[in-house]
N, C-alpha and C. Protein backbone atom coordinates (compact mmCIF):
# COMPACT_ATOMS: atom_id res chain seq x y z
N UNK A 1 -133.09 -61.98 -33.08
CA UNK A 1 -132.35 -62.92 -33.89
C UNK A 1 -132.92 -62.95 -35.31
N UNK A 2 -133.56 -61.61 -35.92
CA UNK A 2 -132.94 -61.81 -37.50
C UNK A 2 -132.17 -62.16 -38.65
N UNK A 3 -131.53 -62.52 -37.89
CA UNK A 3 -130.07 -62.82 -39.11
C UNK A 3 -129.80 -64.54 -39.00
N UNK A 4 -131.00 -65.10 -38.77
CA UNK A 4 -130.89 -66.59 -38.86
C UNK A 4 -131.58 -67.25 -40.01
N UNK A 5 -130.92 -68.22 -40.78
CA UNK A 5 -131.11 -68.76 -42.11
C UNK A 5 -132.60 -69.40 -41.61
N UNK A 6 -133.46 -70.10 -42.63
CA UNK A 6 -134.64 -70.18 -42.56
C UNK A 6 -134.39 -71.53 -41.67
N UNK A 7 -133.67 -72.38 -41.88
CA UNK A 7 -133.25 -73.72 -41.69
C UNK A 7 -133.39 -73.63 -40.17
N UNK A 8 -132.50 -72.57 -39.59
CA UNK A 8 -132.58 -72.53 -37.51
C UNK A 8 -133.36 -71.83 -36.90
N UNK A 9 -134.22 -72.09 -37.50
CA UNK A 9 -135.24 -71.10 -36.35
C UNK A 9 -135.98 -73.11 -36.49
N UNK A 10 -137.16 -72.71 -34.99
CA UNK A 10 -137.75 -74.05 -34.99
C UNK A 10 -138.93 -74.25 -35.70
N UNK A 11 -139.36 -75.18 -35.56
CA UNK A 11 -140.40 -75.63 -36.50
C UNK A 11 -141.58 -75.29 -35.30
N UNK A 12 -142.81 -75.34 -35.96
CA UNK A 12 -144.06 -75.02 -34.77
C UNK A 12 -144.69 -76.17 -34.14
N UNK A 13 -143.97 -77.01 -35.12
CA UNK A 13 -144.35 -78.94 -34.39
C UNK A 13 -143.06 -79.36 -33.47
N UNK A 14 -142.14 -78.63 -33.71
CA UNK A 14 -140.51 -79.43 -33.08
C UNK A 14 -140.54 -78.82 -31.63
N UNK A 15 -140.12 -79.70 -31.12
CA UNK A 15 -140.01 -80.13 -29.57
C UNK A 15 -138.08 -79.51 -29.48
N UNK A 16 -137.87 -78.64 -28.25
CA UNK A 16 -136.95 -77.88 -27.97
C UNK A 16 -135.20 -79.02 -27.98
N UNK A 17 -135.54 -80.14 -27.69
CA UNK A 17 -134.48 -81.29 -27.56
C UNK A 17 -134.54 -81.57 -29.19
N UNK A 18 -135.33 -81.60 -30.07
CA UNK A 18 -135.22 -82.13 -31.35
C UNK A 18 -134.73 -81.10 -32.11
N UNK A 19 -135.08 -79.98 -32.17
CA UNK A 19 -134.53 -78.31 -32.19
C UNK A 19 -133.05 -78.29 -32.54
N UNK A 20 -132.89 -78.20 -30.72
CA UNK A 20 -131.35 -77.99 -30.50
C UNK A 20 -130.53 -79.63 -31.20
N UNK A 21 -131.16 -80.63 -31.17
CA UNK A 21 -130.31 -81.58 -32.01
C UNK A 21 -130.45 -81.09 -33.37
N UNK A 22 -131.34 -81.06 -33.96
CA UNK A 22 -131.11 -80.34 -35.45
C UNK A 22 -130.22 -79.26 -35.87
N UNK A 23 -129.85 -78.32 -34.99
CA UNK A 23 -128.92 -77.47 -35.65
C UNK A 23 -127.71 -77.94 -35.00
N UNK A 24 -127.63 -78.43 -34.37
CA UNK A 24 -126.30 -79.00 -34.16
C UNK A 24 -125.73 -80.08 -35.27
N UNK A 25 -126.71 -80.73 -35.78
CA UNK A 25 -126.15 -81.85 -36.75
C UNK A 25 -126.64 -81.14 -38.09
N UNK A 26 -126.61 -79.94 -38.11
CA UNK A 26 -126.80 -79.14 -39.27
C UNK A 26 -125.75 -78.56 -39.58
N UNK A 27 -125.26 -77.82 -41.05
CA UNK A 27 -124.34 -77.23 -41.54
C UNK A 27 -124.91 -75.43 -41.17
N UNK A 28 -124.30 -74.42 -40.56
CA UNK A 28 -125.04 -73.38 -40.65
C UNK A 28 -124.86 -72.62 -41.78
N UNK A 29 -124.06 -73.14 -43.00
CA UNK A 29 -124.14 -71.91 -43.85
C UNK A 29 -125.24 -72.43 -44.67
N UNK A 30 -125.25 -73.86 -45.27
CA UNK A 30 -126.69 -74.12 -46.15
C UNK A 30 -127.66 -75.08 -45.24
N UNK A 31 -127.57 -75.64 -44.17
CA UNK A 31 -128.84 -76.05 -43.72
C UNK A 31 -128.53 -77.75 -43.48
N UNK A 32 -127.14 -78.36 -44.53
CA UNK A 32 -126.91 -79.68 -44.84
C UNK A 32 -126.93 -80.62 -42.99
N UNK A 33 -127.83 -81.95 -43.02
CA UNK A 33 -127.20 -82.37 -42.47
C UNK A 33 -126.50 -83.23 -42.04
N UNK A 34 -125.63 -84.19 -41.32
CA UNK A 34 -124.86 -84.90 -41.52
C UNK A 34 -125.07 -85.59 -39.34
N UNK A 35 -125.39 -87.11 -39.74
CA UNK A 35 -125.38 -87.30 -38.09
C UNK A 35 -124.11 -87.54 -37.58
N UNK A 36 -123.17 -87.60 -38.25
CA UNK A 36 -121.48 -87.87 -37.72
C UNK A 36 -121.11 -86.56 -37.66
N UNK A 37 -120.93 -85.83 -36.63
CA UNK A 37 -120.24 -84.60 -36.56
C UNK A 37 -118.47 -84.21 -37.29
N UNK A 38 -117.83 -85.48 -36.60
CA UNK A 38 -116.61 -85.38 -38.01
C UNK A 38 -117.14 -84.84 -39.25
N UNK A 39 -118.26 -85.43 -39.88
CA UNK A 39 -118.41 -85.74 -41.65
C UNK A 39 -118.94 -84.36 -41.58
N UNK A 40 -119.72 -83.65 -40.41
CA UNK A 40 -120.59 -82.42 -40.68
C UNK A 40 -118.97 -81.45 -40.87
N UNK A 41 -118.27 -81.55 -39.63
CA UNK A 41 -117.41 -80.49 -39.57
C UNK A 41 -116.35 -80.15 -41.21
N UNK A 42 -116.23 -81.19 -41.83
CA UNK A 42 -116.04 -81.67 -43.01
C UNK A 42 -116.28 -81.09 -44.45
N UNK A 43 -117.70 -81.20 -43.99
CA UNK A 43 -118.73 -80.61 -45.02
C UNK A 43 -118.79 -78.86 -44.84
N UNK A 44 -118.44 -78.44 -43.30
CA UNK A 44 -118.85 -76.95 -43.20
C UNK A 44 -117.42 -76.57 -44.13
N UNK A 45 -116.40 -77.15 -43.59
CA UNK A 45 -115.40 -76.95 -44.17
C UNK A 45 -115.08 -76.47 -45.82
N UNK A 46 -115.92 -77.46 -46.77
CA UNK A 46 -116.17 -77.17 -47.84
C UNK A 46 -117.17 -76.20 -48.14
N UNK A 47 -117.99 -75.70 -47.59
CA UNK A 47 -119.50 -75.54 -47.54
C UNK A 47 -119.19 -73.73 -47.90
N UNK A 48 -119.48 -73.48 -49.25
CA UNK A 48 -119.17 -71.56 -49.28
C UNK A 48 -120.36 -70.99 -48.09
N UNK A 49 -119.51 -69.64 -48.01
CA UNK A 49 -120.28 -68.85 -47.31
C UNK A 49 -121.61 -67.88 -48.00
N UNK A 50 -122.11 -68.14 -48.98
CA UNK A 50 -123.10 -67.48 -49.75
C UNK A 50 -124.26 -68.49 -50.39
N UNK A 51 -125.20 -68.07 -50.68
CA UNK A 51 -126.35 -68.57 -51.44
C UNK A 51 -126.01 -68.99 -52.29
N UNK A 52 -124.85 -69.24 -53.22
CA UNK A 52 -124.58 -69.67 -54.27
C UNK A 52 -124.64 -71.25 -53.52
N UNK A 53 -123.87 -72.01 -53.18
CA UNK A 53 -123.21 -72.69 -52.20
C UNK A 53 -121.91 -73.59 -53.04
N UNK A 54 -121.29 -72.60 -54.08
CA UNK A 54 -120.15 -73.17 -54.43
C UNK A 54 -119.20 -73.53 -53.94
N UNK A 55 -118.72 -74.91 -54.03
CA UNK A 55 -117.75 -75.38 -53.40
C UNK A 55 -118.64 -76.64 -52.15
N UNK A 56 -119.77 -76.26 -52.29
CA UNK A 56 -121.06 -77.30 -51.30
C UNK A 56 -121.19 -78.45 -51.61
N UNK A 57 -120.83 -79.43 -51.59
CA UNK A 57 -121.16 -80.90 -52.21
C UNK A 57 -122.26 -81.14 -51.60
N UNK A 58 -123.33 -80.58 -50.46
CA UNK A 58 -124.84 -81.36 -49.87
C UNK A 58 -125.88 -81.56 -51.16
């Protein structure tokens, strides 16, 4: 799994349940996150697909 943004891979302190809640209430193209999944799905919506993150309001 190379091809994962720095944001989803886990932390070396994070616990596997706090993990998997974090990228779930995360945006996967910039990392944003949002605890209302509506507001996340929302945000991916706007959210460009590149490093720029034009069009990203996070």
């Amino acid at each position: 799994m190379t091809d994962l943004k720095p944001w989803q891979h886990q932390q070396p302190d994070e616990g596997r349940a706090h993990f998997l809640n974090r990228l779930m209430h995360s945006c996967y193209r910039c990392g944003h996150r949002e605890n209302d999944l509506g507001a996340l799905a929302k945000h991916e919506d706007r959210c460009a697909d590149d490093d720029t993150k034009i069009g990203c309001s996070a």
